[in-house]
PDB file of N, CA and C in Angstrom:
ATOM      1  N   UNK A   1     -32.094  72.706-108.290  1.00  0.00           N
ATOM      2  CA  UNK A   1     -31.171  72.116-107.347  1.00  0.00           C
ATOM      3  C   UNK A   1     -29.929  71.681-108.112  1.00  0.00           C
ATOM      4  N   UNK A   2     -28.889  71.762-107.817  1.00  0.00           N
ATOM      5  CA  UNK A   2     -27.475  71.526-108.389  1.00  0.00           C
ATOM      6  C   UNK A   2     -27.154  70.637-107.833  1.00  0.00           C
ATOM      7  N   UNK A   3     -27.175  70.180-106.092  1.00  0.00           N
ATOM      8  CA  UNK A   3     -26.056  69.716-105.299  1.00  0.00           C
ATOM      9  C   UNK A   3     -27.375  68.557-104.888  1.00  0.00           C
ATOM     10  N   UNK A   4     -27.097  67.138-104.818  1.00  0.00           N
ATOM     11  CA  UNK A   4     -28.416  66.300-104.342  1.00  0.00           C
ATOM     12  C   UNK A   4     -27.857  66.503-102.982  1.00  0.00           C
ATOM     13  N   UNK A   5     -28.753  66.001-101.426  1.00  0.00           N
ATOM     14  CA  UNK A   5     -28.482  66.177-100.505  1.00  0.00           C
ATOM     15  C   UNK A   5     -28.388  64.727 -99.757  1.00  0.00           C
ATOM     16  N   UNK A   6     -27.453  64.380-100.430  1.00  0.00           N
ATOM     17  CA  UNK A   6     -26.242  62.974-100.204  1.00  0.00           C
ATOM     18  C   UNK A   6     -25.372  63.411 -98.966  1.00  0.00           C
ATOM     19  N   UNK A   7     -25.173  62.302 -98.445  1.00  0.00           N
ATOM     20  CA  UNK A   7     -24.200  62.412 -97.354  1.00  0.00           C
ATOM     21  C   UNK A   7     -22.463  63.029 -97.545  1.00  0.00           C
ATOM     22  N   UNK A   8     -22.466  62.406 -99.179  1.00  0.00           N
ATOM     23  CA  UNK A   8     -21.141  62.574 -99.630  1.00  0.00           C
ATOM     24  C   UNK A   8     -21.185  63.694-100.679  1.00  0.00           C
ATOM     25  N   UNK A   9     -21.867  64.652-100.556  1.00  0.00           N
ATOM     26  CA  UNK A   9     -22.330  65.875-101.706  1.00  0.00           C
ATOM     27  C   UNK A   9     -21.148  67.121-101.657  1.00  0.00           C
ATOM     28  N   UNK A  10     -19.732  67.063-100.534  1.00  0.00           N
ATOM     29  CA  UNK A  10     -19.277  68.001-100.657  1.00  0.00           C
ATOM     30  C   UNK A  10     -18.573  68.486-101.588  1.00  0.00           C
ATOM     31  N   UNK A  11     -17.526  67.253-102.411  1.00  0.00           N
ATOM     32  CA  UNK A  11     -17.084  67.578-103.620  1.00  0.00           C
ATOM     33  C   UNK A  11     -18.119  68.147-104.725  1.00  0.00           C
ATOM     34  N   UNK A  12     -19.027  67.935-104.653  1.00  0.00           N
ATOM     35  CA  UNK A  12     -19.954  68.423-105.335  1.00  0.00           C
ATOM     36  C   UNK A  12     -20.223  70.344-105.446  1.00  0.00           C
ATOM     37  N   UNK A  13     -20.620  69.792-103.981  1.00  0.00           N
ATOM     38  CA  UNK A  13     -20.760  71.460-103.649  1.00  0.00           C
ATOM     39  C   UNK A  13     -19.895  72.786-104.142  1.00  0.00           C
ATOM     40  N   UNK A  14     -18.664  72.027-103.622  1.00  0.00           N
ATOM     41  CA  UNK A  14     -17.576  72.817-103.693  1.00  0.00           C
ATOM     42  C   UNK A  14     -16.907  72.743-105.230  1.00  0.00           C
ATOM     43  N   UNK A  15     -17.343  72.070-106.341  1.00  0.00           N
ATOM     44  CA  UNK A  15     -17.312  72.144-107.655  1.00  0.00           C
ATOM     45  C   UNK A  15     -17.978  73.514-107.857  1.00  0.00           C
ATOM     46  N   UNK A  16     -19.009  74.077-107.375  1.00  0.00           N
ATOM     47  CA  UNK A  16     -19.847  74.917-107.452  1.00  0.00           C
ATOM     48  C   UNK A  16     -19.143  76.248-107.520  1.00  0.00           C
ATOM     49  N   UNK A  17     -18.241  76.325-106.732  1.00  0.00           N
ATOM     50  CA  UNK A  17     -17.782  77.358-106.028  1.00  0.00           C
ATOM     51  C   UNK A  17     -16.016  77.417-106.114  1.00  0.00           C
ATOM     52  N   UNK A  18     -15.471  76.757-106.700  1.00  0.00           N
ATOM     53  CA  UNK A  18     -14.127  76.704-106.840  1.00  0.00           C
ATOM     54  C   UNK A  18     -13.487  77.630-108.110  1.00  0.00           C
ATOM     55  N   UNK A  19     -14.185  78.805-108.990  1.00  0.00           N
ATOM     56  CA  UNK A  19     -13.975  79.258-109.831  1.00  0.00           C
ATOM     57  C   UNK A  19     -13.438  78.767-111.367  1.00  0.00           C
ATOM     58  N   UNK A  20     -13.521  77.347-111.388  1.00  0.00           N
ATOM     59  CA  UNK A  20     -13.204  76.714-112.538  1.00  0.00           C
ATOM     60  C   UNK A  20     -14.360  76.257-112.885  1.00  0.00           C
ATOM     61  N   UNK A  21     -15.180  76.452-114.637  1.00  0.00           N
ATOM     62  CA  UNK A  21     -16.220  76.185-115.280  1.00  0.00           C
ATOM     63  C   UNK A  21     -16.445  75.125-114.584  1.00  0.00           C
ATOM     64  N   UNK A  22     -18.442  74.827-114.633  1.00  0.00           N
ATOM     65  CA  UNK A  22     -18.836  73.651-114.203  1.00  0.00           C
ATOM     66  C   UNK A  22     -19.857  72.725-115.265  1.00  0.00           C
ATOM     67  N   UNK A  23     -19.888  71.957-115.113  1.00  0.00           N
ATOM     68  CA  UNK A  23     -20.617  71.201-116.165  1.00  0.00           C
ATOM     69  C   UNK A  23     -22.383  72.199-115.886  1.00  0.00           C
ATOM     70  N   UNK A  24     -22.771  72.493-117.415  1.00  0.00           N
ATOM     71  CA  UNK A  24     -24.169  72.432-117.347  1.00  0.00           C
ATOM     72  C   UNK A  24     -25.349  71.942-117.029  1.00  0.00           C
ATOM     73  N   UNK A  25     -26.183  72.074-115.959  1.00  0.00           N
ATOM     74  CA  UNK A  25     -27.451  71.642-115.996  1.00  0.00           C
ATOM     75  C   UNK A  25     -28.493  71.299-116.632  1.00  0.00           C
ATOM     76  N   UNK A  26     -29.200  70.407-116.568  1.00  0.00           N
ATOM     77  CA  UNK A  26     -30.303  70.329-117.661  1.00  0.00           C
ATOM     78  C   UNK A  26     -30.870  71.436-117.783  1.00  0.00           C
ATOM     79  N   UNK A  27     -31.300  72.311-116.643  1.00  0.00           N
ATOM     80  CA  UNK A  27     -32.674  73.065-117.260  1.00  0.00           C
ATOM     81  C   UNK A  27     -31.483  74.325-117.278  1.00  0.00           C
ATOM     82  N   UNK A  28     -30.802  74.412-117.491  1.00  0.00           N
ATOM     83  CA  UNK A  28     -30.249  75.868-117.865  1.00  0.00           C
ATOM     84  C   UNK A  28     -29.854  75.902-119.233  1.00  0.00           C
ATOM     85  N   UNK A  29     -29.302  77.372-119.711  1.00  0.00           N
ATOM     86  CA  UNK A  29     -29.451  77.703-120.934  1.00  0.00           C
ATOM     87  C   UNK A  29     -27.769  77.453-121.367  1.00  0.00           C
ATOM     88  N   UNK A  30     -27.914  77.462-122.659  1.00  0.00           N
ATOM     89  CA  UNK A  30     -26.396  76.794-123.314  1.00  0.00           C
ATOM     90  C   UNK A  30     -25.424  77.798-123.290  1.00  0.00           C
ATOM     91  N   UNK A  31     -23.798  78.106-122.879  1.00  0.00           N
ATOM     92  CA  UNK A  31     -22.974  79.381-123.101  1.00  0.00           C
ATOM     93  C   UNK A  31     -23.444  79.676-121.683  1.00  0.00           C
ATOM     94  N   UNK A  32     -23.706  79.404-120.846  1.00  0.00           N
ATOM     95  CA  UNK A  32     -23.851  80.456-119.609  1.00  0.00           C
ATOM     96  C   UNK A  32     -23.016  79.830-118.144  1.00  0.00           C
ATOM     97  N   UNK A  33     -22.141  80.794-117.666  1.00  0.00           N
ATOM     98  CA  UNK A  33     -21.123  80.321-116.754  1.00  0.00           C
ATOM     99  C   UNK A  33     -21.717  79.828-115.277  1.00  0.00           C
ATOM    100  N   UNK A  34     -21.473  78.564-115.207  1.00  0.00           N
ATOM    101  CA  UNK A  34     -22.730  77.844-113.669  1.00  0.00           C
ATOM    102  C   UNK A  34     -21.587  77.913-112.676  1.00  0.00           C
ATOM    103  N   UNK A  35     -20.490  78.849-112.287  1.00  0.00           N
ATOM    104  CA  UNK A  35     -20.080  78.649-111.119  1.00  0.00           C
ATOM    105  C   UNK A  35     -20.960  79.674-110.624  1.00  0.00           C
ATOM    106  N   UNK A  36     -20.510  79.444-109.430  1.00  0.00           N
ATOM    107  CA  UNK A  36     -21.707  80.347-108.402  1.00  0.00           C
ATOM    108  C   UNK A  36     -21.068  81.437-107.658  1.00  0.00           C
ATOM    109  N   UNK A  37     -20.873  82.422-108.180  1.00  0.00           N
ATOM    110  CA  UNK A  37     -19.933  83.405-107.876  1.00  0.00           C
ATOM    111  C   UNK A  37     -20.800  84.788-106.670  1.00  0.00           C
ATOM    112  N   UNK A  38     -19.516  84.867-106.216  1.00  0.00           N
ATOM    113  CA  UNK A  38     -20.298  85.999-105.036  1.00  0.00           C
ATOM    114  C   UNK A  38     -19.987  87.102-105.468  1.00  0.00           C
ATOM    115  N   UNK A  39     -19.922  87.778-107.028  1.00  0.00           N
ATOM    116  CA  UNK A  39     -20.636  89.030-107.191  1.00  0.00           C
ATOM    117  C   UNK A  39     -21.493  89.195-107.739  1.00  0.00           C
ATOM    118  N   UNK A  40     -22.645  88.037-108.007  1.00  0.00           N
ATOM    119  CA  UNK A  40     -23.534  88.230-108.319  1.00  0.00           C
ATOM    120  C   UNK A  40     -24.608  88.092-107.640  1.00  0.00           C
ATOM    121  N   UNK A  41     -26.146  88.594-107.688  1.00  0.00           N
ATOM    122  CA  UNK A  41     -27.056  88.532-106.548  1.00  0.00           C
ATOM    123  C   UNK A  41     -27.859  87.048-107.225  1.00  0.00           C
ATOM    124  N   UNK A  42     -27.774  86.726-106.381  1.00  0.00           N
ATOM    125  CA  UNK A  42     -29.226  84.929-106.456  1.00  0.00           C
ATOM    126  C   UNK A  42     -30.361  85.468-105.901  1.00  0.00           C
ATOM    127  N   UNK A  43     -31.317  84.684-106.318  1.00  0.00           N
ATOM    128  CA  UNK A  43     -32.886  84.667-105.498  1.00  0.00           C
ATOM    129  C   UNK A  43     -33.076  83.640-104.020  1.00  0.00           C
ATOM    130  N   UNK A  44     -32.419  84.548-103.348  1.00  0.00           N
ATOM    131  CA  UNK A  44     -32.653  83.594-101.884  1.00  0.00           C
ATOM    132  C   UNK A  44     -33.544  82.927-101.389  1.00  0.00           C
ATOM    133  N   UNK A  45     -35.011  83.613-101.620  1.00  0.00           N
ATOM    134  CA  UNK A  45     -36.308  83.141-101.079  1.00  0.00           C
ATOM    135  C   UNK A  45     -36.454  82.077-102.066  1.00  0.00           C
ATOM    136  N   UNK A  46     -36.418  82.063-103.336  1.00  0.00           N
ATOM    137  CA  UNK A  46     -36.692  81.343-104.253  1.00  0.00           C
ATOM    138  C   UNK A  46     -35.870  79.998-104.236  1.00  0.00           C
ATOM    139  N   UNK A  47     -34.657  79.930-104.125  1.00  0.00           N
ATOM    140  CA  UNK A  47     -33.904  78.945-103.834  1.00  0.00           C
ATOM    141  C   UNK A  47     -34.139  78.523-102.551  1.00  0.00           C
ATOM    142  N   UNK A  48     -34.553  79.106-101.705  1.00  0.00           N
ATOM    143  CA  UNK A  48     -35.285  78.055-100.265  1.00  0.00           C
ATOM    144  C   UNK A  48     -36.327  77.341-100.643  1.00  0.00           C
ATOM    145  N   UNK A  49     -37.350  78.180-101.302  1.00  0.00           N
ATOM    146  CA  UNK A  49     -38.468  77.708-101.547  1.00  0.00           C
ATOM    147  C   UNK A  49     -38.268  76.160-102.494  1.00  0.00           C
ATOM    148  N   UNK A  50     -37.670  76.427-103.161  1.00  0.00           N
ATOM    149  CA  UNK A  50     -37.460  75.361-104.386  1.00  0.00           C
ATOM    150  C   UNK A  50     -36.543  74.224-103.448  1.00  0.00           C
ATOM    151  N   UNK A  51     -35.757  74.214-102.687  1.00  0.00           N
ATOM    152  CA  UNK A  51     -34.911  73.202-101.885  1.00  0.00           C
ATOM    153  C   UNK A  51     -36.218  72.643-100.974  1.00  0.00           C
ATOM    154  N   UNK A  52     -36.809  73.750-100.743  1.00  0.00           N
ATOM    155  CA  UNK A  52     -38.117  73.078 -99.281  1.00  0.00           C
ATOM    156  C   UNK A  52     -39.093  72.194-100.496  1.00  0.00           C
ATOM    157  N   UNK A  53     -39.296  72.322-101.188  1.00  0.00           N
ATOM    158  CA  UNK A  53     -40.158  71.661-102.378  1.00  0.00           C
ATOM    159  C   UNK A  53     -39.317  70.192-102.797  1.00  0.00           C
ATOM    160  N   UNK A  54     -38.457  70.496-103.147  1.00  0.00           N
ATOM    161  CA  UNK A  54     -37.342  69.552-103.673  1.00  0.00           C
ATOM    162  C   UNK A  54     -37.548  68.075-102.256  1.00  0.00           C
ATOM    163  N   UNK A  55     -37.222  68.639-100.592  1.00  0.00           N
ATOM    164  CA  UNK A  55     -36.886  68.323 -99.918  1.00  0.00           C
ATOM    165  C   UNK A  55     -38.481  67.565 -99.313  1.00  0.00           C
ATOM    166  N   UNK A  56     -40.028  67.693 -99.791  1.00  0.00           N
ATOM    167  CA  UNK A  56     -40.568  67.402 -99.212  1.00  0.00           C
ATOM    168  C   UNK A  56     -41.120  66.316-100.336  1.00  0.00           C
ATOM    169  N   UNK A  57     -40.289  65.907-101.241  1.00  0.00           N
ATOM    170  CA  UNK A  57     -40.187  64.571-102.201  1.00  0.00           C
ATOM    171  C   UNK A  57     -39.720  64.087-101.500  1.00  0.00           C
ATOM    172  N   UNK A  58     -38.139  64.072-101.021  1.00  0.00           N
ATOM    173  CA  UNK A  58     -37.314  63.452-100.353  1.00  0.00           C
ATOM    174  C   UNK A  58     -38.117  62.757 -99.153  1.00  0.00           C
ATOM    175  N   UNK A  59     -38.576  63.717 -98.394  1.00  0.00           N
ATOM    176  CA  UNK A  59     -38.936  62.811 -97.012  1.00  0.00           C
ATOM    177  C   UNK A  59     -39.945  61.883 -97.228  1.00  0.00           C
ATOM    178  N   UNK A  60     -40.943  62.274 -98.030  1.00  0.00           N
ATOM    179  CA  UNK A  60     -41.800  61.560 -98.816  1.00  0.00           C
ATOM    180  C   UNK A  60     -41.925  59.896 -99.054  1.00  0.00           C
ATOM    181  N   UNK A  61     -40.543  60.364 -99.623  1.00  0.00           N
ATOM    182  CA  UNK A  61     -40.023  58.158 -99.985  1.00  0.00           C
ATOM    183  C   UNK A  61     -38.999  58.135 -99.346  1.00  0.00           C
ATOM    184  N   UNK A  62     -38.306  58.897 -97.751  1.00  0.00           N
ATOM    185  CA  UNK A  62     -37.599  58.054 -96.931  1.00  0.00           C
ATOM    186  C   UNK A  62     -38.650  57.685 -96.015  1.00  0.00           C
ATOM    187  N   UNK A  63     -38.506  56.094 -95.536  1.00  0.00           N
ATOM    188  CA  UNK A  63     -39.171  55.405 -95.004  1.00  0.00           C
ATOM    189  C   UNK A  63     -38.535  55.916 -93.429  1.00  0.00           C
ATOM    190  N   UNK A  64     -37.524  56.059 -93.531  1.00  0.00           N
ATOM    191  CA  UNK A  64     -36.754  56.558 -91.955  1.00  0.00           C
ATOM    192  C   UNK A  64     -36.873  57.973 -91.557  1.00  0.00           C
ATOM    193  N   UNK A  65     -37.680  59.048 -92.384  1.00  0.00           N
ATOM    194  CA  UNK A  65     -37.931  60.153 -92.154  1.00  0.00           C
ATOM    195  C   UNK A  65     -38.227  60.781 -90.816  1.00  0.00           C
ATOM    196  N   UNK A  66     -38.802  60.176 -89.903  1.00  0.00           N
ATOM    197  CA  UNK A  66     -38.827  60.479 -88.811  1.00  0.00           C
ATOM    198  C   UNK A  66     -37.590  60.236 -87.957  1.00  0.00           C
ATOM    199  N   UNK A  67     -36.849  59.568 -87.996  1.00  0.00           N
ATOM    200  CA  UNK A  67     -36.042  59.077 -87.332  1.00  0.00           C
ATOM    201  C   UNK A  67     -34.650  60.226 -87.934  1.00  0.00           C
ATOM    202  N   UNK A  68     -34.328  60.974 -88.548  1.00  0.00           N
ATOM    203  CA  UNK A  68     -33.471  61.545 -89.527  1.00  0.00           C
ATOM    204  C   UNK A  68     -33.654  63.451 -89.412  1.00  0.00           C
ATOM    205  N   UNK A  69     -32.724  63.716 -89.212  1.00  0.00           N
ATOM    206  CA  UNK A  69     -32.887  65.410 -89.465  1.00  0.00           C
ATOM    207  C   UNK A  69     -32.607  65.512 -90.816  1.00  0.00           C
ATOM    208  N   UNK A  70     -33.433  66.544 -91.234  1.00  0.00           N
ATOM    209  CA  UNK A  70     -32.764  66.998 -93.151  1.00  0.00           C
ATOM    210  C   UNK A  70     -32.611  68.593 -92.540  1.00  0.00           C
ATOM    211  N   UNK A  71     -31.570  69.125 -93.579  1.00  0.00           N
ATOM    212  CA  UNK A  71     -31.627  70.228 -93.430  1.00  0.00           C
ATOM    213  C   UNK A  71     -31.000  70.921 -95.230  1.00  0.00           C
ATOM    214  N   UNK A  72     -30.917  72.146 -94.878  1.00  0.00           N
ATOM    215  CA  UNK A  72     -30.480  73.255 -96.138  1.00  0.00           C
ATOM    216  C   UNK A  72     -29.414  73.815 -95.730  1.00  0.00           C
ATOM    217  N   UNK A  73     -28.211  74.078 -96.146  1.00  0.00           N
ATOM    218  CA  UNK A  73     -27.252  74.869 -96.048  1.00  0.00           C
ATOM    219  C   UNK A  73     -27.235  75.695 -96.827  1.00  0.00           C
ATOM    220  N   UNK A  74     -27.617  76.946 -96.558  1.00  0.00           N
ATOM    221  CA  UNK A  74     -27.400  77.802 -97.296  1.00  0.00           C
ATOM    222  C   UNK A  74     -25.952  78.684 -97.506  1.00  0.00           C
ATOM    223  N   UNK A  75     -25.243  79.071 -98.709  1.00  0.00           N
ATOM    224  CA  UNK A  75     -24.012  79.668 -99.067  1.00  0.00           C
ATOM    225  C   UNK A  75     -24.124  80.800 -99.219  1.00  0.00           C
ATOM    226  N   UNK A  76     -23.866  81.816 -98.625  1.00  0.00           N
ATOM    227  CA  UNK A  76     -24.055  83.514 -99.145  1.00  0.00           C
ATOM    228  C   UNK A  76     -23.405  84.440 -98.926  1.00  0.00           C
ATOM    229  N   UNK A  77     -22.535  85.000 -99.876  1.00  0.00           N
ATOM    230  CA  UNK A  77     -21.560  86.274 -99.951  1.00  0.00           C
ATOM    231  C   UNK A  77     -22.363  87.175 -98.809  1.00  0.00           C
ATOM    232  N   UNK A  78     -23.468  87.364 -98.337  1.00  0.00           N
ATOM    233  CA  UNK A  78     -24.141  88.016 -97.618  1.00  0.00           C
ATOM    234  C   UNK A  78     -24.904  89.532 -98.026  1.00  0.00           C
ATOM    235  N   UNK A  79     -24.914  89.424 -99.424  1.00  0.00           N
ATOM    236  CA  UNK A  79     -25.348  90.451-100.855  1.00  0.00           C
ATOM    237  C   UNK A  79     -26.799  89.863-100.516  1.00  0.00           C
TER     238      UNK A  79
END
């Protein structure tokens, strides 16, 4: 996960995607360019899967979980 799913996460997001280098992630490897570019192919299923995983911590320890929609936005050149 790159982007936490904060109310205020869009500058974030859009760091992602603005074609200027982005700061490195922990679990990624050193020298390797983290914008998120649309000519390259991502693992779609895999990145759902891992957000739906990510996301069922989250509801987990919100106490207001029921009361609250969560969702995933997904971004895709359509590749």
């Amino acid at each position: 996960m790159l982007v936490s799913f904060r109310r205020d996460n869009r500058y974030d997001l859009l760091g992602w995607m603005d074609g200027t280098p982005t700061g490195r992630p922990r679990h990624a490897a050193a020298g390797y360019d983290f914008e998120l570019p649309a000519h390259r192919l991502h693992p779609i299923a895999g990145t759902l899967q891992s957000a739906g995983t990510y996301l069922q911590g989250v509801i987990a320890d919100d106490p207001a979980a029921t009361c609250r929609p969560y969702r995933v936005v997904l971004v895709t050149d359509g590749l």
